[in-house]
Protein backbone atom coordinates (compact mmCIF):
# COMPACT_ATOMS: atom_id res chain seq x y z
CA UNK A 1 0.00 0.00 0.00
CA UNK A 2 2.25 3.01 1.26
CA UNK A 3 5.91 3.83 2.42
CA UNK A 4 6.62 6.85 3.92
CA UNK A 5 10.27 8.25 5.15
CA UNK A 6 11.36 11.25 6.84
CA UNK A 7 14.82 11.95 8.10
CA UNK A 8 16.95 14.57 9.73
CA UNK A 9 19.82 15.17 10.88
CA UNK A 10 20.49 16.20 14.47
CA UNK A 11 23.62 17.80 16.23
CA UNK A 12 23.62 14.88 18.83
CA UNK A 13 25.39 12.39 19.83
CA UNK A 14 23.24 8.53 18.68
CA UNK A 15 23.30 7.71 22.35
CA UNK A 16 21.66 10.71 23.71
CA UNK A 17 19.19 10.17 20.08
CA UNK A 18 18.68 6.92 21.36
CA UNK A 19 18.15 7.51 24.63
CA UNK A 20 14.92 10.02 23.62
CA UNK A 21 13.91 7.33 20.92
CA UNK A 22 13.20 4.34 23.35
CA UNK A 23 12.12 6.88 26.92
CA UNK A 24 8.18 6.03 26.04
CA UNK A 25 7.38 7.58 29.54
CA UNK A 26 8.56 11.28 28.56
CA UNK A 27 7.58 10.89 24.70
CA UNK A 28 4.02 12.61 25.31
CA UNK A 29 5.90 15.62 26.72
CA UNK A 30 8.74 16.01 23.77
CA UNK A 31 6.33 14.98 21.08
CA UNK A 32 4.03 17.59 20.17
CA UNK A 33 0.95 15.29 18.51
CA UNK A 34 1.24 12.45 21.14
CA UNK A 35 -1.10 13.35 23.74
CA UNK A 36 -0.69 9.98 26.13
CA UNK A 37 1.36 7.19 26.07
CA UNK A 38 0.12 4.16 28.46
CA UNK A 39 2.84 1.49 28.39
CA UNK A 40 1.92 -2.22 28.53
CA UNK A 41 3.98 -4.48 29.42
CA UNK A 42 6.34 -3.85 32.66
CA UNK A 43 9.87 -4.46 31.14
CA UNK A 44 12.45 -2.39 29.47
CA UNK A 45 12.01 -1.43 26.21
CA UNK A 46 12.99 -4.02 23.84
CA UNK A 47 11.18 -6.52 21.62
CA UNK A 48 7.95 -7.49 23.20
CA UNK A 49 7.88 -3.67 24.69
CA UNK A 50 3.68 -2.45 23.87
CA UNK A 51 2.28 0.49 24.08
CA UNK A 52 -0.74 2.36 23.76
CA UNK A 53 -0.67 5.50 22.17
CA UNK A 54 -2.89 8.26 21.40
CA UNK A 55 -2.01 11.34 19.46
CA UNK A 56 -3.88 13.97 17.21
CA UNK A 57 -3.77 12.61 13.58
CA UNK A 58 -5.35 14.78 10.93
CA UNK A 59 -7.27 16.96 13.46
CA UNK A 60 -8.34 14.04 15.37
CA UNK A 61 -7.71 11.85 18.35
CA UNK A 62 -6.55 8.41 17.91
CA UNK A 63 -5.69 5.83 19.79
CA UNK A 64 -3.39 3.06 18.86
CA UNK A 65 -1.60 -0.12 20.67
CA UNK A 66 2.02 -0.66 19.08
CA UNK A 67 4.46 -3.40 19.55
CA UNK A 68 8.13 -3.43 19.31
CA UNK A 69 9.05 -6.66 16.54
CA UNK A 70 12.75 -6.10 16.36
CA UNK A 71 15.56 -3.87 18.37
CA UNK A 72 19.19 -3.26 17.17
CA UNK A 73 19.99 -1.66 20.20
CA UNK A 74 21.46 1.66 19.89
CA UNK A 75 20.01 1.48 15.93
CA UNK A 76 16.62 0.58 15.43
CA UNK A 77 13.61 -0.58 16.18
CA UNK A 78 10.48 -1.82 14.33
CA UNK A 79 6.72 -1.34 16.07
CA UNK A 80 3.61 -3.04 14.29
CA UNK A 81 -0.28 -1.95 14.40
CA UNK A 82 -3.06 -3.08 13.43
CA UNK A 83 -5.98 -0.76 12.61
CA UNK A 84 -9.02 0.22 10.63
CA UNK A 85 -8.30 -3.20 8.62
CA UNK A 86 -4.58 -2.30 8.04
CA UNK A 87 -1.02 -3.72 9.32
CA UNK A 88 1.43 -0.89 9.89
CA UNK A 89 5.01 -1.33 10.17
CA UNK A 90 7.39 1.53 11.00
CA UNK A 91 11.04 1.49 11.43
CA UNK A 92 13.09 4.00 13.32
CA UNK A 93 16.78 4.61 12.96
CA UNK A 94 19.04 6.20 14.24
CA UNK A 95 23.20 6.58 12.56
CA UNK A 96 25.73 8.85 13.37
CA UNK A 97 27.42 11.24 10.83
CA UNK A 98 30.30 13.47 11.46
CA UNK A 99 29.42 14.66 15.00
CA UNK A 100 25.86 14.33 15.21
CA UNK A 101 23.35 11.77 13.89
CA UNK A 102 20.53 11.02 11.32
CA UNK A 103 17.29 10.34 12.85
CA UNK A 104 15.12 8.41 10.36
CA UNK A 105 11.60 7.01 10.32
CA UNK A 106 9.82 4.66 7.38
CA UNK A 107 6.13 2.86 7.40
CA UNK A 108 4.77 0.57 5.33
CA UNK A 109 1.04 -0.22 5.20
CA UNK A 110 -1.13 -2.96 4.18
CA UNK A 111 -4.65 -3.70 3.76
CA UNK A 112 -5.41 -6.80 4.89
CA UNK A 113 -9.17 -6.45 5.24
CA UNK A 114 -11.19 -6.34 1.98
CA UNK A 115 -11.96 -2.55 4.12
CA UNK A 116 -8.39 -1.83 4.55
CA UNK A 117 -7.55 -2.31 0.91
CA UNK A 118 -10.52 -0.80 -0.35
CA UNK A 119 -9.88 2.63 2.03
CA UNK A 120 -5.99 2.55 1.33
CA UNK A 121 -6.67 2.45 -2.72
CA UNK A 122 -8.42 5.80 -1.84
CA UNK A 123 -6.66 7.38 0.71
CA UNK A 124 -3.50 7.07 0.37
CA UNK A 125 -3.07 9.26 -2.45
CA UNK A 126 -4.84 12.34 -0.49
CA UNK A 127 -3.22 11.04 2.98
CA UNK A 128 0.44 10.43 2.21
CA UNK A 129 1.58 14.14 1.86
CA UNK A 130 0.04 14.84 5.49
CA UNK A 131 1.21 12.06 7.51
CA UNK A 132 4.74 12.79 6.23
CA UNK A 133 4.01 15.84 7.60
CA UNK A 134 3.08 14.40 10.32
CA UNK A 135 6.53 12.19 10.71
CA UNK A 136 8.92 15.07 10.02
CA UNK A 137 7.03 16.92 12.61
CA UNK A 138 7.51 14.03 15.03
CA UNK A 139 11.07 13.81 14.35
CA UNK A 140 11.76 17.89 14.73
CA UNK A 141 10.47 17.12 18.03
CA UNK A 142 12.82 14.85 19.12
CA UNK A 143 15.68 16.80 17.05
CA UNK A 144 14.66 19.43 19.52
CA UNK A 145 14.90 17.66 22.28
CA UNK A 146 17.93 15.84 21.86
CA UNK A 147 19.93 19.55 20.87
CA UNK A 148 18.57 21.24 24.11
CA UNK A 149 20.44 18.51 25.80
């Protein structure tokens, strides 16, 4: 259905990128659309880690639980969602370069209701433009964050 990527680069060190990537606890307060983050499971944040996560998403409040798939820690991780009859995967890096880093985010989603398809054959076209947006805003956040120090 769709990919979407966003990236920027940050005058941080990885670790201290990292560090703001994977803190789920103070992400509703760096994060600018996320207005609550409820964590899951009672562990530290790896693979299994799940979330639920509500944020304003094209004027609107929605909620959705994620789950962490795969960690490279100190890299990346990968969440997955399900919702409105589409699986969502979205992968967040992070790499350094030259004194700072590159903070990057991709999703990929899928239909996989006869709904989901139907809705992502028409929305997508008129949606992809505002959730990447939507990700670049999310990631100035944390750039923001991670330069204040």
């Amino acid at each position: 259905m769709a990919e979407l990527e966003s990236s920027t680069r940050i005058d941080a060190p990885p670790a201290r990128v990292w560090e703001l990537m994977t803190d789920l606890a103070g992400a509703a307060g760096r994060i600018g659309a996320i207005k609550s983050i409820e964590v899951l499971t009672d562990q530290p944040f790896g693979v299994g880690t799940r979330w639920r996560e509500t944020r304003v998403m094209f004027g609107k409040e929605a909620t959705e639980e994620m789950t962490v798939t795969a960690l490279t820690p100190g890299e990346s991780y990968t969440t997955e969602a399900e919702s409105c009859g589409c699986h969502y995967t979205c992968v967040v890096r992070v790499a350094p370069e030259g004194d700072g880093s590159v903070l990057s985010m991709s999703m990929h989603a899928r239909g996989v209701t006869l709904f989901g398809r139907v809705m992502g054959a028409i929305m997508t076209p008129l949606m992809k433009g505002m959730a990447c947006k939507a990700f670049a805003k999310d990631l100035q956040d944390i750039k923001a964050a991670a330069e204040r120090g």
